[in-house]
Structures are given as C-alpha cells and as structure tokens.
N, C-alpha and C. Protein backbone atom coordinates (compact mmCIF):
# COMPACT_ATOMS: atom_id res chain seq x y z
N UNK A 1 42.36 110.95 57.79
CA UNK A 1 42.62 111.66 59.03
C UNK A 1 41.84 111.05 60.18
N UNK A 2 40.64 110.41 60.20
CA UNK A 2 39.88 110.20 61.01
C UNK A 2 40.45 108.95 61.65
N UNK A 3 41.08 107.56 61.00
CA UNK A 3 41.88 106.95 61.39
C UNK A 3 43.05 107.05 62.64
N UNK A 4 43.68 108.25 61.98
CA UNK A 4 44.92 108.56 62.63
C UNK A 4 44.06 109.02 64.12
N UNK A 5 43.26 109.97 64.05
CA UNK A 5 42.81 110.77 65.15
C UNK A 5 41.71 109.57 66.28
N UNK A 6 41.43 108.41 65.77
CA UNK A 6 40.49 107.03 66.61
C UNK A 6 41.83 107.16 67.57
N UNK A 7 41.02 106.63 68.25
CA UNK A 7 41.88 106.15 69.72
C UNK A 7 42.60 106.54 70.41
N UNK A 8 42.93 107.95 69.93
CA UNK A 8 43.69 108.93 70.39
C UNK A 8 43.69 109.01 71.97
N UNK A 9 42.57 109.28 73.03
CA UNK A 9 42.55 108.66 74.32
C UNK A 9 43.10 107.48 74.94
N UNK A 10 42.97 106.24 74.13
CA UNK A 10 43.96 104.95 74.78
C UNK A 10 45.17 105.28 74.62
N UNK A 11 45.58 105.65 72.83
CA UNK A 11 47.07 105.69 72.87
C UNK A 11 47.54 106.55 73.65
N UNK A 12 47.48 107.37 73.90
CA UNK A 12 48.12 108.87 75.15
C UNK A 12 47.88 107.92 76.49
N UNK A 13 46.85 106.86 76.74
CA UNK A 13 46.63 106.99 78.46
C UNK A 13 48.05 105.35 78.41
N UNK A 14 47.99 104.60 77.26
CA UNK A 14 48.78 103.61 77.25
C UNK A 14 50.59 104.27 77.19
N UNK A 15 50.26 105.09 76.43
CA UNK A 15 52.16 105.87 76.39
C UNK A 15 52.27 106.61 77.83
N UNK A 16 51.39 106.92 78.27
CA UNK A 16 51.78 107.76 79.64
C UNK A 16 52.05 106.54 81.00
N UNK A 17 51.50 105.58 80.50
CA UNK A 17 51.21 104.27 81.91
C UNK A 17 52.55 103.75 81.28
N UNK A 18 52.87 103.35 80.00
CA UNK A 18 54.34 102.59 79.79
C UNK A 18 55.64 103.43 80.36
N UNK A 19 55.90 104.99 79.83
CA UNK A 19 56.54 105.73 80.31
C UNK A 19 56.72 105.47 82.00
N UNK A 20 55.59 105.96 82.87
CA UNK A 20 55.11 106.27 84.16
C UNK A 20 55.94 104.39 84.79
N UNK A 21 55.41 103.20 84.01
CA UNK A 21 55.72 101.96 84.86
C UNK A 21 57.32 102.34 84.26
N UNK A 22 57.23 102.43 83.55
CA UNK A 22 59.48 102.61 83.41
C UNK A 22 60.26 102.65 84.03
N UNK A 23 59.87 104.20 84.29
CA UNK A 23 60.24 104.53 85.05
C UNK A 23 60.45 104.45 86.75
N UNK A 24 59.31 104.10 86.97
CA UNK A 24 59.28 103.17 88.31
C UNK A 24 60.27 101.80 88.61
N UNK A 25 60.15 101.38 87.13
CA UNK A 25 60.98 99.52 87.08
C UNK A 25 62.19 100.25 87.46
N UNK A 26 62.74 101.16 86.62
CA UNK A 26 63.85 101.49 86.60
C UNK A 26 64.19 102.04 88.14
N UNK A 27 63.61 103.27 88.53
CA UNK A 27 64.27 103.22 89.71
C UNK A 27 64.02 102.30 90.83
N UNK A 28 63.41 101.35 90.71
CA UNK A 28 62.98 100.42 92.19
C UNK A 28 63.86 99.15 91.76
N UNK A 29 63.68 98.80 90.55
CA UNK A 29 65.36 97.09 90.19
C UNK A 29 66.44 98.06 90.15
N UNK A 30 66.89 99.40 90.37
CA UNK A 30 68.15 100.14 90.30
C UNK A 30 68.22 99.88 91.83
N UNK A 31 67.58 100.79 92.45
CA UNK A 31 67.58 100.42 94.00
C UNK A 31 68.16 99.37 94.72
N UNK A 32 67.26 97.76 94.42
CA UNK A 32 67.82 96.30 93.94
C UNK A 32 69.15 96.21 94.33
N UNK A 33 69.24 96.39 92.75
CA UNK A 33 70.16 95.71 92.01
C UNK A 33 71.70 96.04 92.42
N UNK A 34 71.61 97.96 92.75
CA UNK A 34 73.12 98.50 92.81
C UNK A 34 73.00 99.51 93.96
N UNK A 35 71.73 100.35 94.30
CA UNK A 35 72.75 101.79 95.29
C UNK A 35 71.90 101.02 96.84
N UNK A 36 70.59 100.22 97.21
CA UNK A 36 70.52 100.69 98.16
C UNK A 36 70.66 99.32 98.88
N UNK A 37 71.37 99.12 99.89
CA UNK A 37 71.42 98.00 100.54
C UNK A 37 69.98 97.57 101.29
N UNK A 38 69.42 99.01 102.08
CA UNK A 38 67.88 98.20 102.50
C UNK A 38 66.95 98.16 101.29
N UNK A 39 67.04 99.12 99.88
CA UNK A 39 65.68 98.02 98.94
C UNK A 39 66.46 96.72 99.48
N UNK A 40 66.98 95.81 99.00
CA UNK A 40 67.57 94.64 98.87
C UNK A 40 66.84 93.94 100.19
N UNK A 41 66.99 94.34 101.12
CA UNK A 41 67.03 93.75 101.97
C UNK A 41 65.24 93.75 102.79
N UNK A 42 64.55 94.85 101.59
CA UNK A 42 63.06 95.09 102.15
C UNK A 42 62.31 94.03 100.94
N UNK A 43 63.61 93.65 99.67
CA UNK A 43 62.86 92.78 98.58
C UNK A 43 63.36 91.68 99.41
N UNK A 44 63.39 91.28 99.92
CA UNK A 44 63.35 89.97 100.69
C UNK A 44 64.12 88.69 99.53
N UNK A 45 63.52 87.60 99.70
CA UNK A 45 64.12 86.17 99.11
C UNK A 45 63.62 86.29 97.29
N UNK A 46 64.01 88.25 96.77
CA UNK A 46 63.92 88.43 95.40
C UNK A 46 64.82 87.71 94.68
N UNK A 47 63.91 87.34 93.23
CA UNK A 47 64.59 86.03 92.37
C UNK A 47 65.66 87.34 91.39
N UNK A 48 66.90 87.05 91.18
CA UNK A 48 67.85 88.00 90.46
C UNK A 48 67.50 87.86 88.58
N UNK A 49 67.14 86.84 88.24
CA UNK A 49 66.94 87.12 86.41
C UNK A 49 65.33 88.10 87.01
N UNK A 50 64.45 87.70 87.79
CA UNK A 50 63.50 88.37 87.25
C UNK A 50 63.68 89.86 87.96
N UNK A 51 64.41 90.46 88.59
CA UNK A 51 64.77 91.75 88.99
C UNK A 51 65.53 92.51 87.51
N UNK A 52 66.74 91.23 87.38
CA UNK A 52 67.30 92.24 86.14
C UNK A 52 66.80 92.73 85.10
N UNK A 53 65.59 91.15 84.82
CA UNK A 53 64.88 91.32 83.42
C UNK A 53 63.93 92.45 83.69
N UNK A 54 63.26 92.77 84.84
CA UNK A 54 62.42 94.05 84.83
C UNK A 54 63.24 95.11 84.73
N UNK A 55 64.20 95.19 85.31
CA UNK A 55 64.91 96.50 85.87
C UNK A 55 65.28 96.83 83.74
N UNK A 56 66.17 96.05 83.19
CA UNK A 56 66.35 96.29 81.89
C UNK A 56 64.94 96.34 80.88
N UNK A 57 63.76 96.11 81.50
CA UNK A 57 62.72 96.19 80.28
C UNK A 57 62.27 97.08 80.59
N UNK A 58 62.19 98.02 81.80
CA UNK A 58 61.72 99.31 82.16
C UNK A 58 62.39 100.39 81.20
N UNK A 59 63.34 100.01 80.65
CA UNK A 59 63.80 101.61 79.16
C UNK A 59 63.19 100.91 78.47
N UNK A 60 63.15 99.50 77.76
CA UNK A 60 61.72 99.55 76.87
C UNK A 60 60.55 99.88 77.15
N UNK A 61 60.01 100.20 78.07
CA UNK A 61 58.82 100.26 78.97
C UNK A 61 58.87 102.03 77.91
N UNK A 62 59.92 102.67 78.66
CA UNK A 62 60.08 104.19 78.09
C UNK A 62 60.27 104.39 77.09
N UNK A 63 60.63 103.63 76.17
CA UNK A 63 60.94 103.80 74.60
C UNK A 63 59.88 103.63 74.24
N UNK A 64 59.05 102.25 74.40
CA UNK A 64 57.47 101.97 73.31
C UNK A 64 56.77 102.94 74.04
N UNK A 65 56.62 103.58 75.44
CA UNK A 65 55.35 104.56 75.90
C UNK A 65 55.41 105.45 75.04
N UNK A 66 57.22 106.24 74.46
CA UNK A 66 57.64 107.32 73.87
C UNK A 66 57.19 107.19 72.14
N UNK A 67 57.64 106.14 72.04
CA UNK A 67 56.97 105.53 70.49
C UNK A 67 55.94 106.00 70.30
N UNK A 68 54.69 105.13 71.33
CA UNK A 68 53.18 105.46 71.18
C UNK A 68 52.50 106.42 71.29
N UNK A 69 53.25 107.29 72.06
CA UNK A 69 53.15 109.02 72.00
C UNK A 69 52.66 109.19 70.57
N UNK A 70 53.98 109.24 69.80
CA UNK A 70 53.78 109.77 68.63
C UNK A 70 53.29 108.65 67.54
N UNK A 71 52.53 107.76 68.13
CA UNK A 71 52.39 106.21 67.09
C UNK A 71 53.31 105.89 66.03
N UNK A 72 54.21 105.60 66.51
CA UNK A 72 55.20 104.77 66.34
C UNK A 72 54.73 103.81 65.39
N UNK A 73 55.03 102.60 64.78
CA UNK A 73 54.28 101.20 64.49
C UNK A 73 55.62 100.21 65.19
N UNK A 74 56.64 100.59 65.01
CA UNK A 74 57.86 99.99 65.67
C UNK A 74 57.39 99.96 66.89
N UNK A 75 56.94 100.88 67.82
CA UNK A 75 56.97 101.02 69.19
C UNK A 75 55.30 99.94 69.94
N UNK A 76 54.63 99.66 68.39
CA UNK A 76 53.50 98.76 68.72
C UNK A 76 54.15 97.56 68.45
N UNK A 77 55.18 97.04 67.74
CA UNK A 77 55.98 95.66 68.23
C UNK A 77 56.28 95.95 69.26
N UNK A 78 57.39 96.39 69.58
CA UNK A 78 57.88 96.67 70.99
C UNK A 78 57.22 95.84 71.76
N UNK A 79 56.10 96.77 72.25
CA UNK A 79 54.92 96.65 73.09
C UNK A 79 54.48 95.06 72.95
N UNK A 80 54.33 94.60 71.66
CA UNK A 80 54.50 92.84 71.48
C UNK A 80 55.74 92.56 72.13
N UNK A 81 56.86 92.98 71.95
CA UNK A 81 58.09 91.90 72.48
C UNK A 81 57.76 91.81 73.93
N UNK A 82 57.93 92.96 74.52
CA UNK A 82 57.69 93.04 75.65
C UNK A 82 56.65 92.57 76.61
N UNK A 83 55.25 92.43 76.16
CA UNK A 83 54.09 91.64 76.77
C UNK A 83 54.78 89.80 76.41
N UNK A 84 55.36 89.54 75.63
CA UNK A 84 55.93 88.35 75.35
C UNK A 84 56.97 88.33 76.37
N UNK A 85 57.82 88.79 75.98
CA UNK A 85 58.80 88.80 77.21
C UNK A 85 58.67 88.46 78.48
N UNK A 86 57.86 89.31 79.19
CA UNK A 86 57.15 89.68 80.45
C UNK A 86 56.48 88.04 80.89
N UNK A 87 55.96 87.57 79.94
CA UNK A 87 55.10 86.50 80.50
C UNK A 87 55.92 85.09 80.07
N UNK A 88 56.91 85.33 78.92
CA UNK A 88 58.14 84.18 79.07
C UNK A 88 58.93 84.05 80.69
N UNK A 89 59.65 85.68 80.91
CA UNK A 89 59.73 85.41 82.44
C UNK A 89 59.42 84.73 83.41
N UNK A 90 57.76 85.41 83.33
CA UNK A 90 56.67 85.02 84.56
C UNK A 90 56.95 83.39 84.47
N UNK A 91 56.82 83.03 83.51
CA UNK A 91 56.36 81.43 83.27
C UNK A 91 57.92 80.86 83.58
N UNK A 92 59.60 81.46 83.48
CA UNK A 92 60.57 80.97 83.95
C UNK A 92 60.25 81.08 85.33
N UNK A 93 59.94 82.34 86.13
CA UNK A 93 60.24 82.19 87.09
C UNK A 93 58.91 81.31 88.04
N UNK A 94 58.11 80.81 87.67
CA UNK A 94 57.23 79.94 87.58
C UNK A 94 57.97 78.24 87.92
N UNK A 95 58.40 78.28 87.07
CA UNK A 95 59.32 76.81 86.93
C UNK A 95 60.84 77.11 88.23
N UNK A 96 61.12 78.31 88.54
CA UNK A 96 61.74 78.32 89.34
C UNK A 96 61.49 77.80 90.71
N UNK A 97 60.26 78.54 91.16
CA UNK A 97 59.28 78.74 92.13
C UNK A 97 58.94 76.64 92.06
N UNK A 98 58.52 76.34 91.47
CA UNK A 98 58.06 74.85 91.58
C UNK A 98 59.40 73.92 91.41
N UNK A 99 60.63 74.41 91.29
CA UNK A 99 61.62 73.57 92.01
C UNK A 99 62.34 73.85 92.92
N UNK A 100 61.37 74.40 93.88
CA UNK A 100 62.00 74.71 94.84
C UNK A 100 62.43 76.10 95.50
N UNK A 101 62.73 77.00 94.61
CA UNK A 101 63.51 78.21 94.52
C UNK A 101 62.55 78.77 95.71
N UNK A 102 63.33 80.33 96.15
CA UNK A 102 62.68 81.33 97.26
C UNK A 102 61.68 82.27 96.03
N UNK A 103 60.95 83.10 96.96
CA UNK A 103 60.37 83.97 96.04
C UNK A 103 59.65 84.78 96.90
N UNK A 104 58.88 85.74 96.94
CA UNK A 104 57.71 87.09 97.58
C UNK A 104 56.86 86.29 96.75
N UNK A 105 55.82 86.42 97.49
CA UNK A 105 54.49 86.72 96.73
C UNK A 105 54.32 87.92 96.25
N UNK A 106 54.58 89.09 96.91
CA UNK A 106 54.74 90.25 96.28
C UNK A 106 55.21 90.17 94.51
N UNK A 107 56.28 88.91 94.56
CA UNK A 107 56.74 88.77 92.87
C UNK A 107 55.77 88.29 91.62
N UNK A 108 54.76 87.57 92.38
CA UNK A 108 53.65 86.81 91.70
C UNK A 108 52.71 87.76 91.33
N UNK A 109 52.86 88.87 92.58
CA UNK A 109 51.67 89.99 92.27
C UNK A 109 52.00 90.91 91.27
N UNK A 110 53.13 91.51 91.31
CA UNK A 110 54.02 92.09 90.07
C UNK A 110 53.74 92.02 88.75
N UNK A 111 54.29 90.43 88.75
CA UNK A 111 54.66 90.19 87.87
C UNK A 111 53.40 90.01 86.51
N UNK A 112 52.48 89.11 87.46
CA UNK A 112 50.64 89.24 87.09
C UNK A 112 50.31 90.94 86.69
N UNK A 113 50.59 91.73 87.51
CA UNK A 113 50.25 93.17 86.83
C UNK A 113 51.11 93.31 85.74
N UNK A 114 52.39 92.85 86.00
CA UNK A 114 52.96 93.46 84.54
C UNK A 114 53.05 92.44 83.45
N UNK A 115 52.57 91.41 83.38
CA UNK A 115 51.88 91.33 82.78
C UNK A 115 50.72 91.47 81.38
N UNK A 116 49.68 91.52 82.72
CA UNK A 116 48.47 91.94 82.45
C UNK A 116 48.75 93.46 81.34
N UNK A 117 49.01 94.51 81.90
CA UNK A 117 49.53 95.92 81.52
C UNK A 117 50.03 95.87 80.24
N UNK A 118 50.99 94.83 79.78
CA UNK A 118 51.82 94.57 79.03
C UNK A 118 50.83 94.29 77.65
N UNK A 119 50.13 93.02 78.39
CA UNK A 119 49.14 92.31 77.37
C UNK A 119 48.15 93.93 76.42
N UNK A 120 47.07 94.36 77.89
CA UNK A 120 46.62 94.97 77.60
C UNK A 120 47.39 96.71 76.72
N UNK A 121 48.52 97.01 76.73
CA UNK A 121 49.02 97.73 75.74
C UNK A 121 49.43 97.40 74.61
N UNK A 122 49.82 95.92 74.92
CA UNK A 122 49.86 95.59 73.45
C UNK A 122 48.39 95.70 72.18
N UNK A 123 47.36 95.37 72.95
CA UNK A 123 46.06 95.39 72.29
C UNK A 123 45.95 96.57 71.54
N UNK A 124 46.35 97.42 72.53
CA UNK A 124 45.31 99.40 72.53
C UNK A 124 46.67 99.33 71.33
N UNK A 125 47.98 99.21 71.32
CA UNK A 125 48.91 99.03 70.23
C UNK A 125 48.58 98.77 68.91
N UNK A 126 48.34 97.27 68.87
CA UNK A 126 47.45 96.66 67.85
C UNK A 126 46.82 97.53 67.18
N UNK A 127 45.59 97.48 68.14
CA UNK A 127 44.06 98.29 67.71
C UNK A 127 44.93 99.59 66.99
N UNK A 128 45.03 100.42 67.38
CA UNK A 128 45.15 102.20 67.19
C UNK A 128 46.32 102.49 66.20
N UNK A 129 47.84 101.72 66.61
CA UNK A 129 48.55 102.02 65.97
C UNK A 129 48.87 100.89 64.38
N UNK A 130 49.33 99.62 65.37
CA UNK A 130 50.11 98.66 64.18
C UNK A 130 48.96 98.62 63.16
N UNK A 131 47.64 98.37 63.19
CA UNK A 131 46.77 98.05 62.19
C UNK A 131 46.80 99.41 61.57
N UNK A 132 46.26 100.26 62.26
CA UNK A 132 46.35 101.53 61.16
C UNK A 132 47.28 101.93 60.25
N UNK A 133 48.63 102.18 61.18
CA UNK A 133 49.75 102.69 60.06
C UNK A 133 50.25 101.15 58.95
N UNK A 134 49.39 100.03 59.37
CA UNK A 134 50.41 99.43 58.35
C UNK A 134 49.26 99.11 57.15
N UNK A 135 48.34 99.75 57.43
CA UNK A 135 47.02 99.88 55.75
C UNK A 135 47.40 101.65 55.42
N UNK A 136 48.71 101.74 55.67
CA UNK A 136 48.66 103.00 55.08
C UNK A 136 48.48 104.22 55.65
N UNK A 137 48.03 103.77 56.57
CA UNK A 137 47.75 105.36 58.17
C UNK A 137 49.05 106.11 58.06
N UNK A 138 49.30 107.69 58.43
CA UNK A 138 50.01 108.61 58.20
C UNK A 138 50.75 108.13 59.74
C-alpha cells in the first residue's frame, strides 16, 4: 500500500497540469486551425504541422492527465510518446526554421515549455506510476 500511496502529490499535480495544458492546446490550435479568423491572424507567420501536431496531442495531453489520475501504467507510456513526440516536432520544426521557413518566436517559446512539461511528466510518470505498477503495484 505504501507504494501505491508515494507520490501521490506529483501524480495529482502532473494529471491536473496534463488535463489543464489540453485543454488549452485544444481550444487555442482549434481557434487556429478552424473557427477564428483573428486567432490566425494574431498567430502570425504560425508553422501548420506544428499547430496541428499540438492542437491533436492536446486529447492525449487529456487522456494520459486522465490516466494518471487514476495511475494508469498505459497513461505513463503515453506521457513517453508524447514528451517524444513533442521534441521530434520541436527538432522538425527546427530544421524548418534553418531552411528558411517563417516562424514566432513565441513558437520556440511554446514549444521549449512543452516540451520541457512533457519531459518532466514523463519522469513524475516513470517514478510513481510505470515503475511501481509494473513490480506488481495495485
């Protein structure tokens, strides 16, 4: 029991921040992408794979936060695909950016937080959930 009950503070503050950024991706690359003509036009010279790829990883964002709620061990991969993901992006749209392409800095700043966020839930993941439940944790 004492297992299950460690870390109980990260995992709740990491499922509430994955949920909470989700939901945000989701409605601000929705904005983007389809209803509002000024987002579009306030995201300035925004790169379109890395809008879509956020806008679509924001329900994973809500699925692994929802996972880790209830420690999941599926929802602590997740949380791996997705910090992978996130920084495969970064590093495409990286190679974009150095041939030339438009971009915000605002995208660099983003993208570095999400990131970062990504990385760091994957850890508190790791740590609390995947290692525990897979020696047998309830």
């Amino acid at each position: 029991m004492a297992a299950r009950g460690g870390g109980n503070l990260w995992i709740r503050s990491a499922s509430i921040v994955a949920v909470l950024f989700g939901l945000l991706t989701i409605q601000e690359g929705g904005a983007v992408l389809f209803w509002s003509e000024s987002a579009r036009a306030a995201a300035g010279q925004y790169v379109p794979f890395v809008v879509w790829f956020n806008f679509l990883a924001g329900f994973g964002y809500v699925a692994a936060g929802s996972g880790l709620w209830f420690r999941q061990r599926w929802a602590a991969g997740l949380a791996f695909v997705i910090a992978a993901a996130t920084v495969a992006v970064f590093v495409a749209f990286g190679v974009h950016v150095a041939g030339g392409g438009g971009y915000e800095l605002r995208t660099v700043i983003a993208m570095s937080l999400r990131s970062a966020v990504w990385i760091a839930i994957g850890v508190v993941a790791y740590r609390f959930v995947w290692r525990t439940r897979g020696r047998g944790g309830s």
